[in-house]
Protein backbone atom coordinates (compact mmCIF):
# COMPACT_ATOMS: atom_id res chain seq x y z
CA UNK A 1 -38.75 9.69 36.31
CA UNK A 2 -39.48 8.11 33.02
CA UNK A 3 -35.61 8.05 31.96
CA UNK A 4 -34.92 4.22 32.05
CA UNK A 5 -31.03 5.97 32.43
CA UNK A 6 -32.19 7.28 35.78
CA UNK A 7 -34.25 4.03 36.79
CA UNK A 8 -32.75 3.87 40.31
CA UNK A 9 -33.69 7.22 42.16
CA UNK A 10 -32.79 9.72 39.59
CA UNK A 11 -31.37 13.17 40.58
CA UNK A 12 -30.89 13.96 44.30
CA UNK A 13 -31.87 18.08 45.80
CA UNK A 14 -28.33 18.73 45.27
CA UNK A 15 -28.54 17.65 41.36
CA UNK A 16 -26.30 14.66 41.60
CA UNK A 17 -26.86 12.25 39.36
CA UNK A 18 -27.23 9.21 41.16
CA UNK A 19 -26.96 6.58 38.28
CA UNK A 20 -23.67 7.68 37.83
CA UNK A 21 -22.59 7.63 41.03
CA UNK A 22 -24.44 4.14 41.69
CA UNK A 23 -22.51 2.25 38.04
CA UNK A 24 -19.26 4.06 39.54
CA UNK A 25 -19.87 2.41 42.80
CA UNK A 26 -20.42 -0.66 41.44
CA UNK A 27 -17.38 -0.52 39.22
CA UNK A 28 -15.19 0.35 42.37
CA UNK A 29 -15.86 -2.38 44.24
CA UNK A 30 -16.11 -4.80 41.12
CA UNK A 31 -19.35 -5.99 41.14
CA UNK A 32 -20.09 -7.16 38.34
CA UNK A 33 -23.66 -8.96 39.08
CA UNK A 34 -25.04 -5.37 40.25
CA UNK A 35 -23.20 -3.60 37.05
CA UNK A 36 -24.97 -5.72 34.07
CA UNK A 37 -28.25 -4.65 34.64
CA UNK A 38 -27.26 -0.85 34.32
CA UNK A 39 -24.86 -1.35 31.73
CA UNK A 40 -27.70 -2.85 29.28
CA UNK A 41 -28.64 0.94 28.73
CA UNK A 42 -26.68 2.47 26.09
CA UNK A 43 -24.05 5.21 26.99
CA UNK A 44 -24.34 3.90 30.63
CA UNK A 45 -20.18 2.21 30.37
CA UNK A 46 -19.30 5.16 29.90
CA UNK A 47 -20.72 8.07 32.46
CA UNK A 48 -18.21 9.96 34.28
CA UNK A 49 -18.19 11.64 37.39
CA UNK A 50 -18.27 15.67 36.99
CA UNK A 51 -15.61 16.27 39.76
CA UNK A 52 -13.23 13.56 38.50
CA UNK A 53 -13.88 12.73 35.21
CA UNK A 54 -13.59 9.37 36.14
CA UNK A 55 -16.13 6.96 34.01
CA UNK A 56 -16.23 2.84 35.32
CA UNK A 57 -12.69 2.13 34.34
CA UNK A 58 -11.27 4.43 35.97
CA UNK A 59 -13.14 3.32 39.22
CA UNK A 60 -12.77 0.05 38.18
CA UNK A 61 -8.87 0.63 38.15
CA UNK A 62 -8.50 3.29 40.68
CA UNK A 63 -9.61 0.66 43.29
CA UNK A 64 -7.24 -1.96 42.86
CA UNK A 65 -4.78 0.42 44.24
CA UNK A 66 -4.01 -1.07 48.07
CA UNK A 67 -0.34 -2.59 48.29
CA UNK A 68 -1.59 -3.94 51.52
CA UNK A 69 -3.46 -7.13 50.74
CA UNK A 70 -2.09 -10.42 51.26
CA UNK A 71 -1.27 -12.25 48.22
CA UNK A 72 -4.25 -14.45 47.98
CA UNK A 73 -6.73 -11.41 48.41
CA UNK A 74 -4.55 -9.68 46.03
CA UNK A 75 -4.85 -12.47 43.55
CA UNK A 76 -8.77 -12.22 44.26
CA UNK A 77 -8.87 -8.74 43.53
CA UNK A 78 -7.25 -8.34 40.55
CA UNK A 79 -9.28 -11.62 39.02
CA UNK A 80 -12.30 -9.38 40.18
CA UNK A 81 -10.74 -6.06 38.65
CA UNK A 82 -10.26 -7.67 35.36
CA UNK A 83 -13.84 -9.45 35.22
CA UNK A 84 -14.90 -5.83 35.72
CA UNK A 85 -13.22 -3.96 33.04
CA UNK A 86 -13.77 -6.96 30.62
CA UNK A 87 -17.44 -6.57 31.11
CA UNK A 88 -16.98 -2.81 30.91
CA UNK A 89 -15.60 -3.08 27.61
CA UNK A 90 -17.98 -5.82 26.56
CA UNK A 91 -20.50 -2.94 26.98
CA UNK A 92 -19.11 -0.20 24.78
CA UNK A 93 -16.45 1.56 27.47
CA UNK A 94 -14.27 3.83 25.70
CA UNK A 95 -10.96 2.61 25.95
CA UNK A 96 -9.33 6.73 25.63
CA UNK A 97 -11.80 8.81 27.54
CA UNK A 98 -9.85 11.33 29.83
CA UNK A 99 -10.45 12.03 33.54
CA UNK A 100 -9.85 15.41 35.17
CA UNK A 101 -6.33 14.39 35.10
CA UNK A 102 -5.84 13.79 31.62
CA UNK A 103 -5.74 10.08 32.30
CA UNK A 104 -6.88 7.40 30.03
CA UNK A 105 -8.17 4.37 32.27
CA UNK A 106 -4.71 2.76 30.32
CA UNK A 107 -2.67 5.81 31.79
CA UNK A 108 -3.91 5.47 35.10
CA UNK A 109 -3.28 1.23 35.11
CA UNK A 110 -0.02 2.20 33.91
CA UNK A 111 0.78 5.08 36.87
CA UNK A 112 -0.73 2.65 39.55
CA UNK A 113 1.50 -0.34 38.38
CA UNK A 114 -1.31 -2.67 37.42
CA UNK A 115 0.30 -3.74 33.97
CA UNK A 116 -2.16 -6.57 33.51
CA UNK A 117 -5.19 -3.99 33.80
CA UNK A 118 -2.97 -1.46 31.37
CA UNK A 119 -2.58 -4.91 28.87
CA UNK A 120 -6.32 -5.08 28.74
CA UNK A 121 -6.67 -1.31 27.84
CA UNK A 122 -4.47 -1.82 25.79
CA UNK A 123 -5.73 -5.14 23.89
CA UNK A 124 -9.21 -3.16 24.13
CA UNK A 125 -8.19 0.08 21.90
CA UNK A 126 -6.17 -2.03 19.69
CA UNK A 127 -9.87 -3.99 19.21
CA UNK A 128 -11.24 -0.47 19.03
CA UNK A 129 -9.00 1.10 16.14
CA UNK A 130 -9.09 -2.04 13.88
CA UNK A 131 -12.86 -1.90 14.03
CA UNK A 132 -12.60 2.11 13.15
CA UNK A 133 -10.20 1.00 10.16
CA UNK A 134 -12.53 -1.47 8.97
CA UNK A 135 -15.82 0.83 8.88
CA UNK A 136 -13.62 3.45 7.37
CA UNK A 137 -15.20 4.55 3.66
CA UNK A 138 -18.78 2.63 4.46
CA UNK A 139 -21.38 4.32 5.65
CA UNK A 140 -23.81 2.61 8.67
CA UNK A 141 -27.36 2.27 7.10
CA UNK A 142 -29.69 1.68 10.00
CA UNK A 143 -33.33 2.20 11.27
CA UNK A 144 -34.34 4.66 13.58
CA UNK A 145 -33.80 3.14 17.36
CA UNK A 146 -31.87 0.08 15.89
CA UNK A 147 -28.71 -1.79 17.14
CA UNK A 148 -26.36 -0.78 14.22
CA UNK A 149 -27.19 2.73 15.15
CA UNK A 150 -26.08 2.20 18.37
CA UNK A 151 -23.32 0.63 17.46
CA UNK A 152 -22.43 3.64 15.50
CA UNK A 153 -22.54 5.92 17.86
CA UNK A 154 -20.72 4.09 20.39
CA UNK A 155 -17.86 4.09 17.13
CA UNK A 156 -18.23 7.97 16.60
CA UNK A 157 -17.81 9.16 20.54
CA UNK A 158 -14.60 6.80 20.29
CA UNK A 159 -13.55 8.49 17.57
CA UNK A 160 -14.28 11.83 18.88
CA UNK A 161 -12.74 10.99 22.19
CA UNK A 162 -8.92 10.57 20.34
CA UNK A 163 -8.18 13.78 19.41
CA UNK A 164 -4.51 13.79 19.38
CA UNK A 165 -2.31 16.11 16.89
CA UNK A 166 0.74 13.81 15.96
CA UNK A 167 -0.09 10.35 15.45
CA UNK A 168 1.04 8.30 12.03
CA UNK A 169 5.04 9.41 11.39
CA UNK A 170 5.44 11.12 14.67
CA UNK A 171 4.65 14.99 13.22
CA UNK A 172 1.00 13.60 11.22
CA UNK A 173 -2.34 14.33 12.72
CA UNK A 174 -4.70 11.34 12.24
CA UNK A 175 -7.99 12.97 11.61
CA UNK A 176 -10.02 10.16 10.77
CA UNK A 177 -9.18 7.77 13.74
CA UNK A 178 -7.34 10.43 15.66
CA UNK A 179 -3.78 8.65 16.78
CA UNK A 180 -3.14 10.05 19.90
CA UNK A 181 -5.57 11.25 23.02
CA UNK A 182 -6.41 15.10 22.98
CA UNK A 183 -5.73 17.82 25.91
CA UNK A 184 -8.17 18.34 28.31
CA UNK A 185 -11.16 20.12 28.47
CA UNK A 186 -8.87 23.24 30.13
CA UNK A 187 -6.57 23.75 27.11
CA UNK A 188 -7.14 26.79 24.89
CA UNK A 189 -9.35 26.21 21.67
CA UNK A 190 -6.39 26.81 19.60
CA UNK A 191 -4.20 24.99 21.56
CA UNK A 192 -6.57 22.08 20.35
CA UNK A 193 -6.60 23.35 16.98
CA UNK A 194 -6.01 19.85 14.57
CA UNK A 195 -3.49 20.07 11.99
CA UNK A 196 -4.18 18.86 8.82
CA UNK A 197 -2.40 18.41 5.33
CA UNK A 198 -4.20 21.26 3.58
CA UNK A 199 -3.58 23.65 5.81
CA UNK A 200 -0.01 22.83 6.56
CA UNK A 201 0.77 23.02 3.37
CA UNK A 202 -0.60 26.38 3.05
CA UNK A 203 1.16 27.75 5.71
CA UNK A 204 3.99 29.93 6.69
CA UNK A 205 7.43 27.45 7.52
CA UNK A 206 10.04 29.38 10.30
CA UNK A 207 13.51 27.29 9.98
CA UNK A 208 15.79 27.10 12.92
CA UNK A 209 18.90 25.57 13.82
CA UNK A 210 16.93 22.98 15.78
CA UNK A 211 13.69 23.06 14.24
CA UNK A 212 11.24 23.61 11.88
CA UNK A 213 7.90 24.99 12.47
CA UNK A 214 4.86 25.70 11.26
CA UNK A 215 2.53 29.43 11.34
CA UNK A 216 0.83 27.61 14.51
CA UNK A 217 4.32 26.71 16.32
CA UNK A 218 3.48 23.29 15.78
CA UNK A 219 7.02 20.93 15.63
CA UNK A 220 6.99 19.84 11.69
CA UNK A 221 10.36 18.48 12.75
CA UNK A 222 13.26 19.11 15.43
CA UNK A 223 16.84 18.52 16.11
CA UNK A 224 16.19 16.19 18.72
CA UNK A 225 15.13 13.18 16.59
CA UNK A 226 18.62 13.29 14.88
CA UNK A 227 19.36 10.11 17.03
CA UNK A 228 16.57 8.57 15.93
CA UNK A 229 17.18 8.99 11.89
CA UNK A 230 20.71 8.01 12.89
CA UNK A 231 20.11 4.51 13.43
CA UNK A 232 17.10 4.58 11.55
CA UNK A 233 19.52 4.87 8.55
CA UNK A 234 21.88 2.34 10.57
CA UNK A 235 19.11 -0.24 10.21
CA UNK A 236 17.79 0.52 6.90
CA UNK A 237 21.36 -0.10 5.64
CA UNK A 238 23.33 -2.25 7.41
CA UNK A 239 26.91 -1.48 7.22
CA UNK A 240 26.30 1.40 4.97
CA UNK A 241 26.77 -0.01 1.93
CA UNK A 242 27.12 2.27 -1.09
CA UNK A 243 25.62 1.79 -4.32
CA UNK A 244 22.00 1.73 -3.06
CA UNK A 245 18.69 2.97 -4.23
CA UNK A 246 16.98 5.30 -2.00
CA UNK A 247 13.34 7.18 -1.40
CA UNK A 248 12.43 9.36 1.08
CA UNK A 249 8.98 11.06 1.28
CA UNK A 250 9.69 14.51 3.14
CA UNK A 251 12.63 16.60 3.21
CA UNK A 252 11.42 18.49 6.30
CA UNK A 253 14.91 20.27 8.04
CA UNK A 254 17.13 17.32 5.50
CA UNK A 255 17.68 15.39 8.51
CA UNK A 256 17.86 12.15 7.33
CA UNK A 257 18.26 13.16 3.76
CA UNK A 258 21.80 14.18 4.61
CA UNK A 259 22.64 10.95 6.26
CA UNK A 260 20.77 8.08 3.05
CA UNK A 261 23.55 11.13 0.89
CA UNK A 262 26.52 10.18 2.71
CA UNK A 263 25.98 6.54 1.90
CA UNK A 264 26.63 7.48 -1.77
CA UNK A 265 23.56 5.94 -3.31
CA UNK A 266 23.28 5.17 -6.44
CA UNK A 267 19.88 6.95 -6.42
CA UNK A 268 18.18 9.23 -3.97
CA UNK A 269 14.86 10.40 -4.77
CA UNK A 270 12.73 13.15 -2.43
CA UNK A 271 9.48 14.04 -2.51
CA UNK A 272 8.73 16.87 -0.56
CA UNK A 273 5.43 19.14 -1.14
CA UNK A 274 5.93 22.20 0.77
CA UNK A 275 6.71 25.16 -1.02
CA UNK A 276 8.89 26.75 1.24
CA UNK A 277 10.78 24.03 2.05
CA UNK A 278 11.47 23.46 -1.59
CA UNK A 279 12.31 27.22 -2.26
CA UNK A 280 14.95 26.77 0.31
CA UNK A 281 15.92 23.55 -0.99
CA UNK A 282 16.42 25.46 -4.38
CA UNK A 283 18.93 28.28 -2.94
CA UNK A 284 22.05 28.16 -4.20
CA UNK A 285 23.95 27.69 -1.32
CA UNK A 286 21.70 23.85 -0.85
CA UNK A 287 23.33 20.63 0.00
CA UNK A 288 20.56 19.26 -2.31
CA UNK A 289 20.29 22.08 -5.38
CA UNK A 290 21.28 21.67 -8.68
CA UNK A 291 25.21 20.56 -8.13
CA UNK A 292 23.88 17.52 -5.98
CA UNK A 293 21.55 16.74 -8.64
CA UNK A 294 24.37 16.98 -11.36
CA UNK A 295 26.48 14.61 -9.09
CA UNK A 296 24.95 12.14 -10.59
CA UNK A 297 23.55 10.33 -13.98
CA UNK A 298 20.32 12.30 -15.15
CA UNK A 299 17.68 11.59 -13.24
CA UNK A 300 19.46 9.75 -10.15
CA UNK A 301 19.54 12.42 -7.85
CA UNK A 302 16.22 14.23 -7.90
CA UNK A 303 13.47 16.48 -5.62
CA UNK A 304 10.21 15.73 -6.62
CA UNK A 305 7.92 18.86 -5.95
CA UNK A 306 4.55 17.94 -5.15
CA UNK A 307 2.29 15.18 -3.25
CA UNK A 308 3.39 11.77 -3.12
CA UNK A 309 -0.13 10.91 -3.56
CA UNK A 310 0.78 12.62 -6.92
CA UNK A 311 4.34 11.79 -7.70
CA UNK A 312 4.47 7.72 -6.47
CA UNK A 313 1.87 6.80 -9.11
CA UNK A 314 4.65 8.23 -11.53
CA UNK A 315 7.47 6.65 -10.15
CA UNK A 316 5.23 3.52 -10.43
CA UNK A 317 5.02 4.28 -14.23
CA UNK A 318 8.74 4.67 -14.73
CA UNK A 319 9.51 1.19 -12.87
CA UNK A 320 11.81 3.02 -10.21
CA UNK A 321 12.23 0.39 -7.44
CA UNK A 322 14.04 0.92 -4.05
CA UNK A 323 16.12 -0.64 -1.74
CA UNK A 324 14.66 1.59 1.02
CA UNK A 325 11.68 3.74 1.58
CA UNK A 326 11.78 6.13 4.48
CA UNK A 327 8.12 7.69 5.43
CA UNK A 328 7.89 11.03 7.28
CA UNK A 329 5.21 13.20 6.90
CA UNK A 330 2.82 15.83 8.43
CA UNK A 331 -0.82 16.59 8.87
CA UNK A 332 -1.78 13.14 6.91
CA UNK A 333 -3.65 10.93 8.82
CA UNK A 334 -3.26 7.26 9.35
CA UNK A 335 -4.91 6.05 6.37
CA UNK A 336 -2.53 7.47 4.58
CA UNK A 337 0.19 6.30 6.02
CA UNK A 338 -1.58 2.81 5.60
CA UNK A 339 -2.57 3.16 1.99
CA UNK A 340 1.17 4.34 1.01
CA UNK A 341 2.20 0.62 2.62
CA UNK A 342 -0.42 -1.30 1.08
CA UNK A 343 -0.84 0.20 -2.16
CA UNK A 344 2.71 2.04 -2.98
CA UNK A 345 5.29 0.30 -1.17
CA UNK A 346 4.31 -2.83 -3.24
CA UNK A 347 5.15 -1.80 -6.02
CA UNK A 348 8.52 0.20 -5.37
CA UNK A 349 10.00 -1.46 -3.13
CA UNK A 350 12.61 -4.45 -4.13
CA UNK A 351 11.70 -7.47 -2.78
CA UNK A 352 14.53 -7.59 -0.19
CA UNK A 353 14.35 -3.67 0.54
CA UNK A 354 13.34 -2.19 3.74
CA UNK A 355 10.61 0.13 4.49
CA UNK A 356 11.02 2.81 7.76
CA UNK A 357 8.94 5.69 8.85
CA UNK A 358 8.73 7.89 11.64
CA UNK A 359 6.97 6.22 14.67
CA UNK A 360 4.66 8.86 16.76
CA UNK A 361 2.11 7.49 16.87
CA UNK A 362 0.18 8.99 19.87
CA UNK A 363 4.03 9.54 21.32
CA UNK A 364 1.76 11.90 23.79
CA UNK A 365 0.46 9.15 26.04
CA UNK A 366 2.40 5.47 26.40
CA UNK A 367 -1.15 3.69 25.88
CA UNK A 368 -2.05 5.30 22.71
CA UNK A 369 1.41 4.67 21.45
CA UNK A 370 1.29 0.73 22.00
CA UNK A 371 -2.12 1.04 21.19
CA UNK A 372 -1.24 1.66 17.20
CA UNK A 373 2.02 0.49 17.42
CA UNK A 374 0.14 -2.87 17.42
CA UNK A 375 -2.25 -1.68 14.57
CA UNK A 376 0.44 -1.09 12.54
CA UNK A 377 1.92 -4.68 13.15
CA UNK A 378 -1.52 -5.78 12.44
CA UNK A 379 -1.92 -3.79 9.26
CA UNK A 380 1.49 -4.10 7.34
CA UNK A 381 0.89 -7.72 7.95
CA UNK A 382 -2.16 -7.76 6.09
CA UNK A 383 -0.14 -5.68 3.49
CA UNK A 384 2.60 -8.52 3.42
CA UNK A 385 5.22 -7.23 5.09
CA UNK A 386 7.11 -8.29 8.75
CA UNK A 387 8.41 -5.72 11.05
CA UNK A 388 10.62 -5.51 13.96
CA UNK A 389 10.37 -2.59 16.79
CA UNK A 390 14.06 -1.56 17.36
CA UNK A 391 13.63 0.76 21.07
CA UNK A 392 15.90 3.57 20.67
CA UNK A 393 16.19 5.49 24.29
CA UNK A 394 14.87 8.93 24.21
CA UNK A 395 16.41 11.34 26.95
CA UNK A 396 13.31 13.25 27.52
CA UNK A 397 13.78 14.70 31.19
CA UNK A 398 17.20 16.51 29.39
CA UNK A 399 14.67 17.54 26.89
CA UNK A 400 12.51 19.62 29.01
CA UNK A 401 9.02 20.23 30.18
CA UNK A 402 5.96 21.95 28.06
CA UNK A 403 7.71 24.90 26.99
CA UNK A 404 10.73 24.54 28.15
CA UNK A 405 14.17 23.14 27.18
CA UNK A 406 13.96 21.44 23.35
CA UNK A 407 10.30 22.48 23.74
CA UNK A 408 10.95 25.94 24.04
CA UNK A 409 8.58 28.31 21.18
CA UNK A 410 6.95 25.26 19.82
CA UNK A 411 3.11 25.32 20.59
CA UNK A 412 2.87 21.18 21.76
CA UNK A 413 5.44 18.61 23.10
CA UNK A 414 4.26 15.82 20.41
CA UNK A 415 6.98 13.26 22.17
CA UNK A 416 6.86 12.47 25.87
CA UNK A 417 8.09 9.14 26.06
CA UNK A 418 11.10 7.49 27.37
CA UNK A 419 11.54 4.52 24.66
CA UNK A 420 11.43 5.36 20.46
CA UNK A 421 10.12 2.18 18.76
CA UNK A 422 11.88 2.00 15.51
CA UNK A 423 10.40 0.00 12.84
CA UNK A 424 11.65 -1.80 9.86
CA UNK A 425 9.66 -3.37 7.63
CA UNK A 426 10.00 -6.07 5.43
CA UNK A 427 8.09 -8.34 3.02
CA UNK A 428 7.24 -11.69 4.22
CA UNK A 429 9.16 -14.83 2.91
């Protein structure tokens, strides 16, 4: 057979594709010498097996499973296991791709107890999504059969392969370098359907007395995270203090709004863009109607209908600054949640305020989470700022299963994760 992919013996009688199962063998048992030749064909890091799903990490994890070994064969092993997957990567693996399990090769290091084999998954899509954020806006000009249109593939099936629905601010999908790892192949087209700012926006809102959903069923926010704004507002304002000045970029179910009021700032701005939320928020029985904004001197208390892509620029105009900015939106993706720290927080932010925002990103799947947790470190540092992770427990075996418990009538559990990484940021110096 011509295919260079299928240079070993091609396709057996039974239709199995033995260069797959050969680079999978390989992988297993670590071999790295055997593995280079066949991974200098593009696409070839990444084959998966059709029963499993597993591509070469996997196999390359999977195996270092045996809690048998003596130590010094186990210390062998794992140096061999990691030479492995570093090559692996080193030839274009995809850090997210999901087996027949809905594992990521991070997920399965993780279940299997190899933490220094999760680490390197870990380091790997960290490497993966910074390279993502840098090509983001520029457009790959390349020859036909070139490297740099390789390379640009190998980019766009990562891409494709992360097709999570709440990544930046916990509730956001992150369209552009999806945030978290998508359902499996299994899972109903619409259950895959990807939320995104237009359409949420457009859509029908159902409140509850523990959540608020969208037409879809999808969690825009829910009683559960109370905790979570809690000492989010605990940490944004230590000890309370009144007096302060205070933004908060969506109003969702008033959560948190409720808590930055009872602190008796001296302002408390909200910009919130849905229109049904801001009908309600215009009833007259509202916490946050027209007495609240008569509470205080014109233009101190205030809901600012629209965009924040819209309104900031204008709060920028006026010279409003903040002693904290709170960040919680949906169906943005992460470059939005990036540009409103680099470009917006800047400039309204006091130079000792803090900056928060919801943390979900990929809160599906522990690897994607520490994944861009990390990103973000990387990125507000670029913008300036420090942050620290605060881990807030999250009691999710009380919460419930898919569909069950807190979960109950929303279409997707977005949070599955035992630890809530709280962040508060801060400008350098």
């Amino acid at each position: 057979m011509d295919d260079p992919a299928f240079a070993l013996e091609g396709e057996g009688s039974e239709g199995i594709d033995i260069n797959t199962q050969t680079i999978l063998l390989h992988a297993s048992n670590h071999d790295v010498a055997a593995l280079k030749p066949l991974l200098r064909i593009p696409g070839n890091a990444s084959v998966q097996d059709p029963e499993t799903g597993f591509t070469p990490l996997h196999a390359a994890i999977a195996a270092y499973k045996d809690g048998d070994r003596v130590e010094e064969e186990e210390e062998v092993n794992i140096e061999k296991a990691k030479s492995t997957i570093e090559e692996l990567f080193f030839s274009g693996a995809i850090w997210n791709d999901l087996d027949k399990n809905d594992e990521t090769p991070g997920c399965l290091a993780w279940r299997l107890g190899q933490k220094e084999l999760y680490q390197m998954c870990v380091n790997a899509g960290v490497r993966a999504e910074m390279l993502l954020g840098l090509m983001g806006g520029y457009e790959v000009l390349a020859g036909e059969d070139s490297e740099e249109e390789e390379i640009d593939v190998e980019v766009e099936a990562e891409a494709d392969n992360a097709g999570g629905e709440n990544g930046a601010n916990g509730h956001t999908n992150t369209e552009e370098h999806e945030l978290a790892v998508g359902p499996a192949e299994e899972v109903l087209e619409a259950e895959k359907r990807v939320v995104n700012s237009e359409d949420y926006l457009n859509s029908n809102l159902t409140f509850t007395d523990t959540a608020l959903l969208d037409e879809d069923s999808n969690g825009v926010m829910m009683a559960w995270e109370t905790d979570i704004m809690r000492r989010s507002v605990d940490l944004l304002l230590p000890g309370l203090p009144p007096g302060k000045r205070i933004l908060n970029i969506g109003f969702g179910m008033g959560i948190i709004d409720r808590m930055f009021a009872d602190t008796k700032p001296a302002t408390h701005h909200i910009i919130e863009a849905h229109p049904a939320v801001l009908a309600k928020l215009q009833q007259p029985d509202s916490e946050f109607g027209e007495k609240w904004t008569q509470s205080a001197e014109e233009g101190r208390y205030k809901i600012h209908a629209g965009k924040w892509q819209d309104v900031c620029p204008l709060l920028l105009q006026a010279g409003e600054v903040y002693d904290v900015i709170y960040f919680d939106t949906f169906g943005e993706d992460y470059s939005q949640l990036k540009y409103f720290f680099t470009e917006i927080v800047p400039g309204l932010l006091d130079a000792d305020g803090k900056f928060g925002f919801f943390n979900g990103l990929g809160a599906d799947r522990r690897v994607c989470y520490d994944v861009y947790g990390k990103v973000v470190e990387l990125d507000l540092c670029e913008a300036g700022m420090d942050v620290e992770w605060v881990d807030v427990e999250v009691p999710v075996e009380e919460m419930g299963k898919e569909g069950e418990g807190e979960w109950k009538g929303v279409r997707r559990r977005y949070w599955t994760l035992e630890v809530y990484r709280l962040p508060v940021a801060t400008f350098m110096g």
